[in-house]
PDB file of N, CA and C in Angstrom:
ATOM      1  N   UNK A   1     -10.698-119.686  77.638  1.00  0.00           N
ATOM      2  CA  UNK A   1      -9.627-118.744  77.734  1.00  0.00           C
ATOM      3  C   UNK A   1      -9.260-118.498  79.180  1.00  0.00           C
ATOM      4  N   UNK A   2      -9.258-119.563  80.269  1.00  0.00           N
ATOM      5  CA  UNK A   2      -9.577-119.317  81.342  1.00  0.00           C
ATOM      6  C   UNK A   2      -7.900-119.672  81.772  1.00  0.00           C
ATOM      7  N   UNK A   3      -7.002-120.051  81.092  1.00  0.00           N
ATOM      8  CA  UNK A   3      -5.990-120.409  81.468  1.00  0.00           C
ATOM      9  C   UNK A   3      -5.023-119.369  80.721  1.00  0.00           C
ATOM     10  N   UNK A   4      -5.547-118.896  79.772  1.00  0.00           N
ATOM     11  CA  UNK A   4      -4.463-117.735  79.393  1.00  0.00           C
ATOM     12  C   UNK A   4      -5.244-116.368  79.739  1.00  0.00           C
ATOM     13  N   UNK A   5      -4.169-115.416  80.384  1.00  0.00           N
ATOM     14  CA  UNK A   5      -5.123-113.809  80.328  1.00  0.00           C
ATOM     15  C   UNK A   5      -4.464-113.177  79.676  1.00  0.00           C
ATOM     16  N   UNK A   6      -5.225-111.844  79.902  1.00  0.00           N
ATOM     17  CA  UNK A   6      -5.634-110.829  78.538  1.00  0.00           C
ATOM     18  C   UNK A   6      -3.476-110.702  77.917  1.00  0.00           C
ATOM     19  N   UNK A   7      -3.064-109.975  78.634  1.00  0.00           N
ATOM     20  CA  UNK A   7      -2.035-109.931  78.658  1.00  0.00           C
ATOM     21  C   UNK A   7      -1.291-110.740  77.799  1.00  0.00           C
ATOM     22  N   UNK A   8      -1.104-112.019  78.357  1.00  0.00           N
ATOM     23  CA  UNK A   8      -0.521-113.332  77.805  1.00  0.00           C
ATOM     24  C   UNK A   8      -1.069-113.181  76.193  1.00  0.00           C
ATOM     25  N   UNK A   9      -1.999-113.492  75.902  1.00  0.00           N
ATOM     26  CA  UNK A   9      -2.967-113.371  74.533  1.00  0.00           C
ATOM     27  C   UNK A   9      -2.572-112.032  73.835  1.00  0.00           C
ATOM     28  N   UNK A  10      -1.963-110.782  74.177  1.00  0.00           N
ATOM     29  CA  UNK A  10      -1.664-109.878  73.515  1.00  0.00           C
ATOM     30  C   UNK A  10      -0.768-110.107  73.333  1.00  0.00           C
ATOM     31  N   UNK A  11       0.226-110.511  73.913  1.00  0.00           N
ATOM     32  CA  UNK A  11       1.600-110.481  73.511  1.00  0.00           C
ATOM     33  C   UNK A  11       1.871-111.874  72.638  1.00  0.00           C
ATOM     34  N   UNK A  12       1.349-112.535  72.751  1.00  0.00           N
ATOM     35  CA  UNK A  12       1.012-113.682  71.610  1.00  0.00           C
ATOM     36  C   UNK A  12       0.978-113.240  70.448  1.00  0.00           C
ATOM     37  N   UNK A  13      -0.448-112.329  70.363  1.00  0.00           N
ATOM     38  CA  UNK A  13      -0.607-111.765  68.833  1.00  0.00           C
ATOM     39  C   UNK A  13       0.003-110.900  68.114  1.00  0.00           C
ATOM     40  N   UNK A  14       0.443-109.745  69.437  1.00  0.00           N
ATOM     41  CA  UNK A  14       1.991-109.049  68.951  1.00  0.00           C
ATOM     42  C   UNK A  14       3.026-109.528  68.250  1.00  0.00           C
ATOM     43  N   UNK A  15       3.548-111.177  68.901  1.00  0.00           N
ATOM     44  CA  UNK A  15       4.529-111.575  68.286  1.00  0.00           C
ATOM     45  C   UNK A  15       4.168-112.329  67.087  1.00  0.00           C
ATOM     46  N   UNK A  16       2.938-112.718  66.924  1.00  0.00           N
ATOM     47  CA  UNK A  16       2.762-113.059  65.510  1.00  0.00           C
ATOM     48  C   UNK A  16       2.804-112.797  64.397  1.00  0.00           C
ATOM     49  N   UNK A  17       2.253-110.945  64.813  1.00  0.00           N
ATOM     50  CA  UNK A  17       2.750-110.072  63.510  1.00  0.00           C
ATOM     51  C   UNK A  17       3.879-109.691  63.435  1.00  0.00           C
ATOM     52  N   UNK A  18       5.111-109.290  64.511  1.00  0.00           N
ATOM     53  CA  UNK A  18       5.923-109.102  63.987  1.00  0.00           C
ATOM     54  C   UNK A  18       7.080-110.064  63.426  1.00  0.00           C
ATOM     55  N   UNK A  19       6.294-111.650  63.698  1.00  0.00           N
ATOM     56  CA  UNK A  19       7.078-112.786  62.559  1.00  0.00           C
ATOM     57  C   UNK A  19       7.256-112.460  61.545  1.00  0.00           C
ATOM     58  N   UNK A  20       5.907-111.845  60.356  1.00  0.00           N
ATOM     59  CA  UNK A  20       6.579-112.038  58.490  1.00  0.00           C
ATOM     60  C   UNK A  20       7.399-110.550  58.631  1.00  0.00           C
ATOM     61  N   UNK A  21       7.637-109.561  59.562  1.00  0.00           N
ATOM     62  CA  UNK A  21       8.048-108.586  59.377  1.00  0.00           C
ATOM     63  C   UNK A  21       9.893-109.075  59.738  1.00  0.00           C
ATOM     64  N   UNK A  22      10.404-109.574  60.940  1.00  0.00           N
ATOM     65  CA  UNK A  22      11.732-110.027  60.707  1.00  0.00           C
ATOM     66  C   UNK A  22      11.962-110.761  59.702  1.00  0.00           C
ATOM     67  N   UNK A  23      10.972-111.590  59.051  1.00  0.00           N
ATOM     68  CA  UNK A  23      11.496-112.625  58.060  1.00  0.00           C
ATOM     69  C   UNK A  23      11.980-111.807  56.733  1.00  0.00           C
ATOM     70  N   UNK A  24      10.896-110.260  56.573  1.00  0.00           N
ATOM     71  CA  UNK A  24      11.160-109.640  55.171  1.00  0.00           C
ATOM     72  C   UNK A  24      12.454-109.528  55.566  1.00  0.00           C
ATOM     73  N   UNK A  25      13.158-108.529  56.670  1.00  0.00           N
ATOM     74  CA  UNK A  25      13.918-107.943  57.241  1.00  0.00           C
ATOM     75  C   UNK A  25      15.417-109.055  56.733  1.00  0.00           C
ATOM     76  N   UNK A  26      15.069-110.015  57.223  1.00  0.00           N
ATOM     77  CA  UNK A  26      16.309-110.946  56.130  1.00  0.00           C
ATOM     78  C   UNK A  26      16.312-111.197  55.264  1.00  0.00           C
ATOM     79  N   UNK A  27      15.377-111.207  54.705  1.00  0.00           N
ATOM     80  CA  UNK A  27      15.171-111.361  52.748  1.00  0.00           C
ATOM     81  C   UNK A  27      15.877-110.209  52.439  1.00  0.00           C
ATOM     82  N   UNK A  28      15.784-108.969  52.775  1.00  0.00           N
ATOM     83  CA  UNK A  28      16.493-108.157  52.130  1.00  0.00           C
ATOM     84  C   UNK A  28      17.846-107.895  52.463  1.00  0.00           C
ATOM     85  N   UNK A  29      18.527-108.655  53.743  1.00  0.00           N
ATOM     86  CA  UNK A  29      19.983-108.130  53.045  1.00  0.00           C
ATOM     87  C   UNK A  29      20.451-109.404  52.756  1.00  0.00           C
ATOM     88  N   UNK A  30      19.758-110.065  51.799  1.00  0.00           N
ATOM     89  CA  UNK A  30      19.950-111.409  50.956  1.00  0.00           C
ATOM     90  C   UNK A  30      20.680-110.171  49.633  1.00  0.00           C
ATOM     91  N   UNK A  31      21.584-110.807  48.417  1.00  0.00           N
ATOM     92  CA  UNK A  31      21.841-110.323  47.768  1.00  0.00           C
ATOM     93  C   UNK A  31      20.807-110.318  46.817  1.00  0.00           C
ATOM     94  N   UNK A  32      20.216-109.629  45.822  1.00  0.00           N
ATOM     95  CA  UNK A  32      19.358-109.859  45.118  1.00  0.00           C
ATOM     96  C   UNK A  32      19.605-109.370  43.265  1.00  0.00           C
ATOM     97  N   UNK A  33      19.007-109.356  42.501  1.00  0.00           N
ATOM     98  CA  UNK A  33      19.222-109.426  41.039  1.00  0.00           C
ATOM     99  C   UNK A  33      18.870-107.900  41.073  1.00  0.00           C
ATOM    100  N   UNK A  34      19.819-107.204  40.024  1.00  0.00           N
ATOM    101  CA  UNK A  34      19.265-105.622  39.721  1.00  0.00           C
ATOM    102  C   UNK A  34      19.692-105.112  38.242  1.00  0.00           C
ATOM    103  N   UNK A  35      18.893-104.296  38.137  1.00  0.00           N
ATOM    104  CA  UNK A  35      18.906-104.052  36.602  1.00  0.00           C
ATOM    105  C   UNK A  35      19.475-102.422  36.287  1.00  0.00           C
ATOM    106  N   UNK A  36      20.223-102.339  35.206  1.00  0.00           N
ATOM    107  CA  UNK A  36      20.483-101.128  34.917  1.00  0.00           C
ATOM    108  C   UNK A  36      19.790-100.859  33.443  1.00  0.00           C
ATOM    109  N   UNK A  37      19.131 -99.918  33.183  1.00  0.00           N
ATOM    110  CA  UNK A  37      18.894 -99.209  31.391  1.00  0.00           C
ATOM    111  C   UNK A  37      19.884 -98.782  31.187  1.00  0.00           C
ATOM    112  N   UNK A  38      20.116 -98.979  29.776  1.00  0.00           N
ATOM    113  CA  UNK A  38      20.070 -98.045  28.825  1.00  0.00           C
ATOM    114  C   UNK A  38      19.732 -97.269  27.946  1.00  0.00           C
ATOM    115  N   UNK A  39      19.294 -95.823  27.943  1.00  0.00           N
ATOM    116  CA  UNK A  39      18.341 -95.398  27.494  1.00  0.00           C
ATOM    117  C   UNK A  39      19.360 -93.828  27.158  1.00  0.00           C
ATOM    118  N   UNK A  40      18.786 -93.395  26.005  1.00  0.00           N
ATOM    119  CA  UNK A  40      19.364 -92.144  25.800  1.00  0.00           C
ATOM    120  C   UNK A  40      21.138 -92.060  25.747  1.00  0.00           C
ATOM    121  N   UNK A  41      21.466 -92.906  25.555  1.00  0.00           N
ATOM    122  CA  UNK A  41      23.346 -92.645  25.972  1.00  0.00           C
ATOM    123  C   UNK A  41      23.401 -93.064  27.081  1.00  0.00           C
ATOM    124  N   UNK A  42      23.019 -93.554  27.786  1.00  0.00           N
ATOM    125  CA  UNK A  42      23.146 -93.200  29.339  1.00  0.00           C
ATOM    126  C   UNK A  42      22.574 -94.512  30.315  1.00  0.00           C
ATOM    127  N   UNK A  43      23.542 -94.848  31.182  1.00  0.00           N
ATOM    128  CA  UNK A  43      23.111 -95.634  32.279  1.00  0.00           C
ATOM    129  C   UNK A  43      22.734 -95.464  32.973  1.00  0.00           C
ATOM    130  N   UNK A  44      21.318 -96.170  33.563  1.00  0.00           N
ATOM    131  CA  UNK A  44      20.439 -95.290  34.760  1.00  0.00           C
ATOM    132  C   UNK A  44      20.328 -96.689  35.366  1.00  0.00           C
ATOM    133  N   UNK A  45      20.795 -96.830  36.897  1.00  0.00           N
ATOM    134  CA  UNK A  45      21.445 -95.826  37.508  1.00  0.00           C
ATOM    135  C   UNK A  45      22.788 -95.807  36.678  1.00  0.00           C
ATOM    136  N   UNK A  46      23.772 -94.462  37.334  1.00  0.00           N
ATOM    137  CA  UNK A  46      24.969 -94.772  36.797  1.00  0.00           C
ATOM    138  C   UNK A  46      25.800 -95.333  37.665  1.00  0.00           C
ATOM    139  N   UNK A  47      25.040 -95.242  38.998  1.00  0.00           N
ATOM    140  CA  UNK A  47      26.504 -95.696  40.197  1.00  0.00           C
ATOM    141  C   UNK A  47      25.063 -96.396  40.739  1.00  0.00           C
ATOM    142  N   UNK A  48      26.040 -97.423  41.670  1.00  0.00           N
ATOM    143  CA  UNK A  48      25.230 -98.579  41.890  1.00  0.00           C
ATOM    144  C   UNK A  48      25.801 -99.237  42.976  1.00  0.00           C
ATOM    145  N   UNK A  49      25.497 -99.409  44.190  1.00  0.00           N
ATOM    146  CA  UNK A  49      26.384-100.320  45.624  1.00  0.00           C
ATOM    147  C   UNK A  49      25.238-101.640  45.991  1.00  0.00           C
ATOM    148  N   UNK A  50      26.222-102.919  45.513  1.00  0.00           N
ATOM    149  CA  UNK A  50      26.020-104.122  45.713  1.00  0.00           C
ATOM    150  C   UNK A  50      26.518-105.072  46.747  1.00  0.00           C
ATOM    151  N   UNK A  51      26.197-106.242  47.252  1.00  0.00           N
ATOM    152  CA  UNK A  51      27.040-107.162  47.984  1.00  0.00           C
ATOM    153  C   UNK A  51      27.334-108.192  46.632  1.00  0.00           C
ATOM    154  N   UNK A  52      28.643-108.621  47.481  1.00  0.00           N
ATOM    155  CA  UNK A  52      28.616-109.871  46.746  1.00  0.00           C
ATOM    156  C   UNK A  52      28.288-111.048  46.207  1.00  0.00           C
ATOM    157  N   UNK A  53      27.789-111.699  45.497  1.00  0.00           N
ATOM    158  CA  UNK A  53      26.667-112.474  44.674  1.00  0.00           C
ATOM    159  C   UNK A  53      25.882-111.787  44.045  1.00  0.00           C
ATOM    160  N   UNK A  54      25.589-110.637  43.625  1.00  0.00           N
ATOM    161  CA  UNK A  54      24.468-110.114  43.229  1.00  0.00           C
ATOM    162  C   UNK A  54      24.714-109.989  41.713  1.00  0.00           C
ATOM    163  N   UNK A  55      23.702-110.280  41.287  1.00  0.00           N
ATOM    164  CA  UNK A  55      23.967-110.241  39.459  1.00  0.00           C
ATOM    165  C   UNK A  55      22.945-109.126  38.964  1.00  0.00           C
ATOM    166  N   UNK A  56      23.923-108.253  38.294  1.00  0.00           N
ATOM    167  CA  UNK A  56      23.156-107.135  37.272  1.00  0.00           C
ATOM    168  C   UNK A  56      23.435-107.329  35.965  1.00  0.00           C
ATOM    169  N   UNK A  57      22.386-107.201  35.697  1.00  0.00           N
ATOM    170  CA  UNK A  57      21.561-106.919  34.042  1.00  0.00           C
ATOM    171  C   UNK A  57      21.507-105.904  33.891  1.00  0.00           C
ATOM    172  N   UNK A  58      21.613-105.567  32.531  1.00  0.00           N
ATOM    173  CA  UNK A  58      22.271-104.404  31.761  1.00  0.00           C
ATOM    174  C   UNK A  58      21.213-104.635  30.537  1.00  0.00           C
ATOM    175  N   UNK A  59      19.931-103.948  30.261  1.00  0.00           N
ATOM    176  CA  UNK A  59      18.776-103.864  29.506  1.00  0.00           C
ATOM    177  C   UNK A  59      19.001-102.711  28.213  1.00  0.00           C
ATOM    178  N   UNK A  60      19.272-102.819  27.069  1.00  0.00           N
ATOM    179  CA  UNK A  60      19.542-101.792  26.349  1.00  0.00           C
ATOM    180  C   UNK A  60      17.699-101.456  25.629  1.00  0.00           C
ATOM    181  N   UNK A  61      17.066-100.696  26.016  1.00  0.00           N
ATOM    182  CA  UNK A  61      16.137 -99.622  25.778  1.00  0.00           C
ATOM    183  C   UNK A  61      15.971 -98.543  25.119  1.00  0.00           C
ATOM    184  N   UNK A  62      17.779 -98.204  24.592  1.00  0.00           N
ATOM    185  CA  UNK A  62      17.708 -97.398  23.280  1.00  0.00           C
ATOM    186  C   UNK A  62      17.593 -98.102  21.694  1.00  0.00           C
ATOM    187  N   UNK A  63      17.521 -96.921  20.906  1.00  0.00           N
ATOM    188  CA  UNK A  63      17.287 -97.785  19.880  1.00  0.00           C
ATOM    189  C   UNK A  63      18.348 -97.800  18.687  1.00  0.00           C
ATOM    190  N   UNK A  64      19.260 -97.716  20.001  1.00  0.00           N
ATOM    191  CA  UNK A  64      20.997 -97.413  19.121  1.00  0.00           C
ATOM    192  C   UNK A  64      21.504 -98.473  19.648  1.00  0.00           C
ATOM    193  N   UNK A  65      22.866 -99.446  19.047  1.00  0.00           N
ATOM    194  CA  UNK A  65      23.507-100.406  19.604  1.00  0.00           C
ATOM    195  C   UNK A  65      24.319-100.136  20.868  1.00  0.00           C
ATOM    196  N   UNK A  66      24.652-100.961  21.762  1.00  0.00           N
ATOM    197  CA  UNK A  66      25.888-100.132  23.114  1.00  0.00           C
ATOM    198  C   UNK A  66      26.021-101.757  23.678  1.00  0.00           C
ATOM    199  N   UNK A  67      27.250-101.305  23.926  1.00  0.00           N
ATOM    200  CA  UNK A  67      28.507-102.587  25.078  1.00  0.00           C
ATOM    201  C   UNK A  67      27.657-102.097  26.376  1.00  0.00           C
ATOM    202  N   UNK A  68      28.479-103.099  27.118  1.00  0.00           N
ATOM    203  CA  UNK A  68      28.414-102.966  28.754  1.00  0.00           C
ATOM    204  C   UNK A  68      30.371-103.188  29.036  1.00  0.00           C
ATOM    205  N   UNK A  69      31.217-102.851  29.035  1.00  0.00           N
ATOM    206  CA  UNK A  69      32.462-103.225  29.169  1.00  0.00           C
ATOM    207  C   UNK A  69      33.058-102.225  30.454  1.00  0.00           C
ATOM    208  N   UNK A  70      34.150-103.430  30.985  1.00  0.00           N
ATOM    209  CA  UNK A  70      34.521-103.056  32.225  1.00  0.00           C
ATOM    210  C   UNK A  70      35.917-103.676  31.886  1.00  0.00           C
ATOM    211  N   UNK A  71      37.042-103.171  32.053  1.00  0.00           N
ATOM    212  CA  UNK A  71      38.214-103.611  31.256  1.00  0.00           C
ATOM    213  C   UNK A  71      39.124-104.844  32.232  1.00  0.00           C
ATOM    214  N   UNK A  72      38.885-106.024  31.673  1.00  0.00           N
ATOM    215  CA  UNK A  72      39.797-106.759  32.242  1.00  0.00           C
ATOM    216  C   UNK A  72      38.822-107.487  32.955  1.00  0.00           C
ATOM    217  N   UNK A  73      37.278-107.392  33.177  1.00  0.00           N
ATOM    218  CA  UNK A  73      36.674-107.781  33.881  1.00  0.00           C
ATOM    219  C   UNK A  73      35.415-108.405  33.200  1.00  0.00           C
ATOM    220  N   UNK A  74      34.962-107.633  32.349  1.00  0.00           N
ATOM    221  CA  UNK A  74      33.846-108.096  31.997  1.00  0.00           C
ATOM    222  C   UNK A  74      33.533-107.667  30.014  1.00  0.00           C
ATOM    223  N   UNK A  75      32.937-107.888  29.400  1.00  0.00           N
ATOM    224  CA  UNK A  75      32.681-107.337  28.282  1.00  0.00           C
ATOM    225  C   UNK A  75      31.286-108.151  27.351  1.00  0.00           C
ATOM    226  N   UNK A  76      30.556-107.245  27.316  1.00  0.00           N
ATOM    227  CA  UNK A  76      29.354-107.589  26.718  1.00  0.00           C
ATOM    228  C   UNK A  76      29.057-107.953  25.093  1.00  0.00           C
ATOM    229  N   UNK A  77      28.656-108.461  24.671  1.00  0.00           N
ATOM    230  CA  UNK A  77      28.180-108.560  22.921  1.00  0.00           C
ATOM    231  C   UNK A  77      27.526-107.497  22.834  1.00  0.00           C
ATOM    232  N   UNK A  78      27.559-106.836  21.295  1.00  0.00           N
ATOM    233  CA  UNK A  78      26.851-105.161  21.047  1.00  0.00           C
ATOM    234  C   UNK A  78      24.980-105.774  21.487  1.00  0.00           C
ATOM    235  N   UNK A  79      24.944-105.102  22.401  1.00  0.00           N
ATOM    236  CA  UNK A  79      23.318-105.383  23.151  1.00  0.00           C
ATOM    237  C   UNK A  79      22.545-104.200  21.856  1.00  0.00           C
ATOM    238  N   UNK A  80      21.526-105.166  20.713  1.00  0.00           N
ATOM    239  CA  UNK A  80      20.612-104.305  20.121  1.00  0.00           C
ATOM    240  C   UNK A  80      19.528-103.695  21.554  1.00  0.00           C
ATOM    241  N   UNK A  81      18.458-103.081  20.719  1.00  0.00           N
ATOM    242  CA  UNK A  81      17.421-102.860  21.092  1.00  0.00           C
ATOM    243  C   UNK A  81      16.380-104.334  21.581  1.00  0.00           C
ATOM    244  N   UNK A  82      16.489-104.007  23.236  1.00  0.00           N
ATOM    245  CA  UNK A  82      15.731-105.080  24.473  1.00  0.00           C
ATOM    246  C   UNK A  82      16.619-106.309  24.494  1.00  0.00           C
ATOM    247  N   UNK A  83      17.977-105.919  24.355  1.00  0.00           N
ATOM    248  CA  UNK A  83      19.000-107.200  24.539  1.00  0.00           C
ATOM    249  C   UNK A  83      19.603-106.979  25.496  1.00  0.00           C
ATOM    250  N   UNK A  84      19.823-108.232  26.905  1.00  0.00           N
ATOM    251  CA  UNK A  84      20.409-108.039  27.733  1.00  0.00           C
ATOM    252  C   UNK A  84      21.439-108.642  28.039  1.00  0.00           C
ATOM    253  N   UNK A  85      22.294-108.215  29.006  1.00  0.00           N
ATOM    254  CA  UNK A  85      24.056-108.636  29.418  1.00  0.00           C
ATOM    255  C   UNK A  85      23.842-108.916  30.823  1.00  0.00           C
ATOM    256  N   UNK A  86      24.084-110.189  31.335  1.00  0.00           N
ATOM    257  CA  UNK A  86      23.907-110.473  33.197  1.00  0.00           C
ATOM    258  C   UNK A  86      25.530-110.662  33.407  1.00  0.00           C
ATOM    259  N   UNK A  87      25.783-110.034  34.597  1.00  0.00           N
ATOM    260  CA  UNK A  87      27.088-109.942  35.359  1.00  0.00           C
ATOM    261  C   UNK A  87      27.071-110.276  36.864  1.00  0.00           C
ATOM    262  N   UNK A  88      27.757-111.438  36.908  1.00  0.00           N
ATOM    263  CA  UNK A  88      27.311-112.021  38.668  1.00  0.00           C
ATOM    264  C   UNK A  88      28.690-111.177  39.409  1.00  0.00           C
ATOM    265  N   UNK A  89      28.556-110.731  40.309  1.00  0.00           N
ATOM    266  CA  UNK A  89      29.601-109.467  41.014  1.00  0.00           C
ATOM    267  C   UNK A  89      29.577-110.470  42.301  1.00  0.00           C
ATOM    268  N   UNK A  90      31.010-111.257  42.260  1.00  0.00           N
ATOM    269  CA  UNK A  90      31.564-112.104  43.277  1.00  0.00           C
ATOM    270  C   UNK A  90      32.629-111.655  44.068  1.00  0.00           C
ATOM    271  N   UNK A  91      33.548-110.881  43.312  1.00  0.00           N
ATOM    272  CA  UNK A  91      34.726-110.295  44.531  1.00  0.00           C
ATOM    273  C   UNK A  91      34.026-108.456  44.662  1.00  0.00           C
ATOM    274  N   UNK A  92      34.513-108.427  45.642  1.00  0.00           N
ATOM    275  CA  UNK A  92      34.396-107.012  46.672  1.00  0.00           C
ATOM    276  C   UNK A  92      35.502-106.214  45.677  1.00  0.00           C
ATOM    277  N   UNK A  93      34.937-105.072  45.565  1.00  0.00           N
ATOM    278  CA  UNK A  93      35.811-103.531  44.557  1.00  0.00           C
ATOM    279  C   UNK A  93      34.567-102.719  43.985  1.00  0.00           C
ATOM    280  N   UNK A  94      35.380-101.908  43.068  1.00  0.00           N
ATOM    281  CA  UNK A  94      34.782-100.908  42.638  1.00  0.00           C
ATOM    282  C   UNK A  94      34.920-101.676  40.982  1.00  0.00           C
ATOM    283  N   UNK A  95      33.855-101.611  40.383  1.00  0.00           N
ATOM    284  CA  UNK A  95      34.113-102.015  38.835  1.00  0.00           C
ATOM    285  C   UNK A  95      33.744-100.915  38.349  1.00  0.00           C
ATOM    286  N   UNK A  96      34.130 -99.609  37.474  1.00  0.00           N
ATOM    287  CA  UNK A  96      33.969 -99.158  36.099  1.00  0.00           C
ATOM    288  C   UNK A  96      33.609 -99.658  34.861  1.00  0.00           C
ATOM    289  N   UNK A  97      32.574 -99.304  34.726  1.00  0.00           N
ATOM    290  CA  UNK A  97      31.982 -99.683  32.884  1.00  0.00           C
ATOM    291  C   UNK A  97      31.877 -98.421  31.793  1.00  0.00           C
ATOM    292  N   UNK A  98      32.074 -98.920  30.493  1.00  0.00           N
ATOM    293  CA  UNK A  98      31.746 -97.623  30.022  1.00  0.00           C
ATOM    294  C   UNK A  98      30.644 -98.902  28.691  1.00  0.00           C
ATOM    295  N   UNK A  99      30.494 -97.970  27.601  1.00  0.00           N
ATOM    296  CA  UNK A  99      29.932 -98.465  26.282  1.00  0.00           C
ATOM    297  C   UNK A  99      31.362 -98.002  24.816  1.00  0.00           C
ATOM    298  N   UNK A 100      31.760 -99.285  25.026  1.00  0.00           N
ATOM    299  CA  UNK A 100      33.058 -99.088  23.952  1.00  0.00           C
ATOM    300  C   UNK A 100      32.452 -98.547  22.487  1.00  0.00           C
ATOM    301  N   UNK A 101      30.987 -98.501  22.603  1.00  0.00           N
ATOM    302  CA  UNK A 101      30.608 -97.572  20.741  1.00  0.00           C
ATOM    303  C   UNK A 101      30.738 -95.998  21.938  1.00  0.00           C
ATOM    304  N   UNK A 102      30.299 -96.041  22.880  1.00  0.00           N
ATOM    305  CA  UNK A 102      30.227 -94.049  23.033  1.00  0.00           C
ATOM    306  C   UNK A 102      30.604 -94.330  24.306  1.00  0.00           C
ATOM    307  N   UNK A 103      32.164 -94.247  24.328  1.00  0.00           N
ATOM    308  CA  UNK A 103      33.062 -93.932  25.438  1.00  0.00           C
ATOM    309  C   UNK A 103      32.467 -92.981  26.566  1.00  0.00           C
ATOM    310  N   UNK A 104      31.535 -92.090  26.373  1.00  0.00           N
ATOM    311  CA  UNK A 104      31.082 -90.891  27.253  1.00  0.00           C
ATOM    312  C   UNK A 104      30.052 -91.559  28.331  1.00  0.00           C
ATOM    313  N   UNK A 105      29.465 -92.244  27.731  1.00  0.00           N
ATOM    314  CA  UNK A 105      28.725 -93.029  28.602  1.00  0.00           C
ATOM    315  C   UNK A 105      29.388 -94.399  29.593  1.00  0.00           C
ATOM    316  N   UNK A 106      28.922 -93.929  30.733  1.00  0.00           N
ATOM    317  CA  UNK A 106      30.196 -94.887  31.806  1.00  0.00           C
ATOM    318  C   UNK A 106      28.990 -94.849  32.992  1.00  0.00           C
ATOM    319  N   UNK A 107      29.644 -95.802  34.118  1.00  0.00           N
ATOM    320  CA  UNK A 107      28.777 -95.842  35.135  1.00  0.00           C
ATOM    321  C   UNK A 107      30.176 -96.814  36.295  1.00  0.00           C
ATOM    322  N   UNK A 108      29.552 -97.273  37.125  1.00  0.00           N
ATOM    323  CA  UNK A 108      30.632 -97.837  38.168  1.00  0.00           C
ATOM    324  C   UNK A 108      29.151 -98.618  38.929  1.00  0.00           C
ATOM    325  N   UNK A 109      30.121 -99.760  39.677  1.00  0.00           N
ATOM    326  CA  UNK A 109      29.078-100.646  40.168  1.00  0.00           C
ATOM    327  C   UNK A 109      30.009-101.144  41.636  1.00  0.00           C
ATOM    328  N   UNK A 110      29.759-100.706  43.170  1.00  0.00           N
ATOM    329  CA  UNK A 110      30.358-101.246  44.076  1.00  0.00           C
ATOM    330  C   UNK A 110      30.318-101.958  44.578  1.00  0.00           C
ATOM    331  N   UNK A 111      30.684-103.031  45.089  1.00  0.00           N
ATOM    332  CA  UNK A 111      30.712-104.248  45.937  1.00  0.00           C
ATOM    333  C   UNK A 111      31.046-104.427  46.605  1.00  0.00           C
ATOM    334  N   UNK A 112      30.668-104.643  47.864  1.00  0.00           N
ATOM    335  CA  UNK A 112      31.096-105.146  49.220  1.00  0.00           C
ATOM    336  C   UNK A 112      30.675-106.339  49.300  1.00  0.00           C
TER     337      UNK A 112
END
């Protein structure tokens, strides 16, 4: 160790650890897959901010039938109980969904 000192050797190992830490740091504003329930009437989350590419799934967890519909944009088959709906979100906006069996239940999904 007679050619590297203390110094040199710390800052070596410094930068070693903070390698897998920038690498997470870009993994995450990678777009990634996200899921919404349905459970109780209700979409959880109900509002939701995405980039573009990102595909959400829509998990129905009640044990009542429900859509995923967004008008003009998207529309799901009646999702039974643990049936899911994937939606890849490619252009930038605001999408509105509701459940065409119980109109009351709605949610919105943003995209940048």
């Amino acid at each position: 160790m007679s050619s590297i000192n203390r110094r040199d050797f710390g800052i070596a190992v410094v930068a070693t650890m903070l390698l897998p830490v920038t690498m997470a740091r870009a993994e995450d504003s990678e777009a990634k897959d996200l899921e919404v329930h349905i459970d109780n009437f209700v979409f959880e989350p109900a509002q939701l901010a995405v980039k573009a590419g990102t595909s959400v799934t829509w998990m129905n967890r009640d044990d009542i039938p429900h859509t995923v519909v967004c008008a003009g944009k998207f529309r799901s088959k009646t999702l039974d109980t643990d049936d899911k709906f994937t939606f890849t979100f490619t252009a930038a906006g605001e999408y509105k969904y509701f459940c065409s069996l119980h109109p009351h239940m709605q949610g919105t999904i943003k995209v940048e």
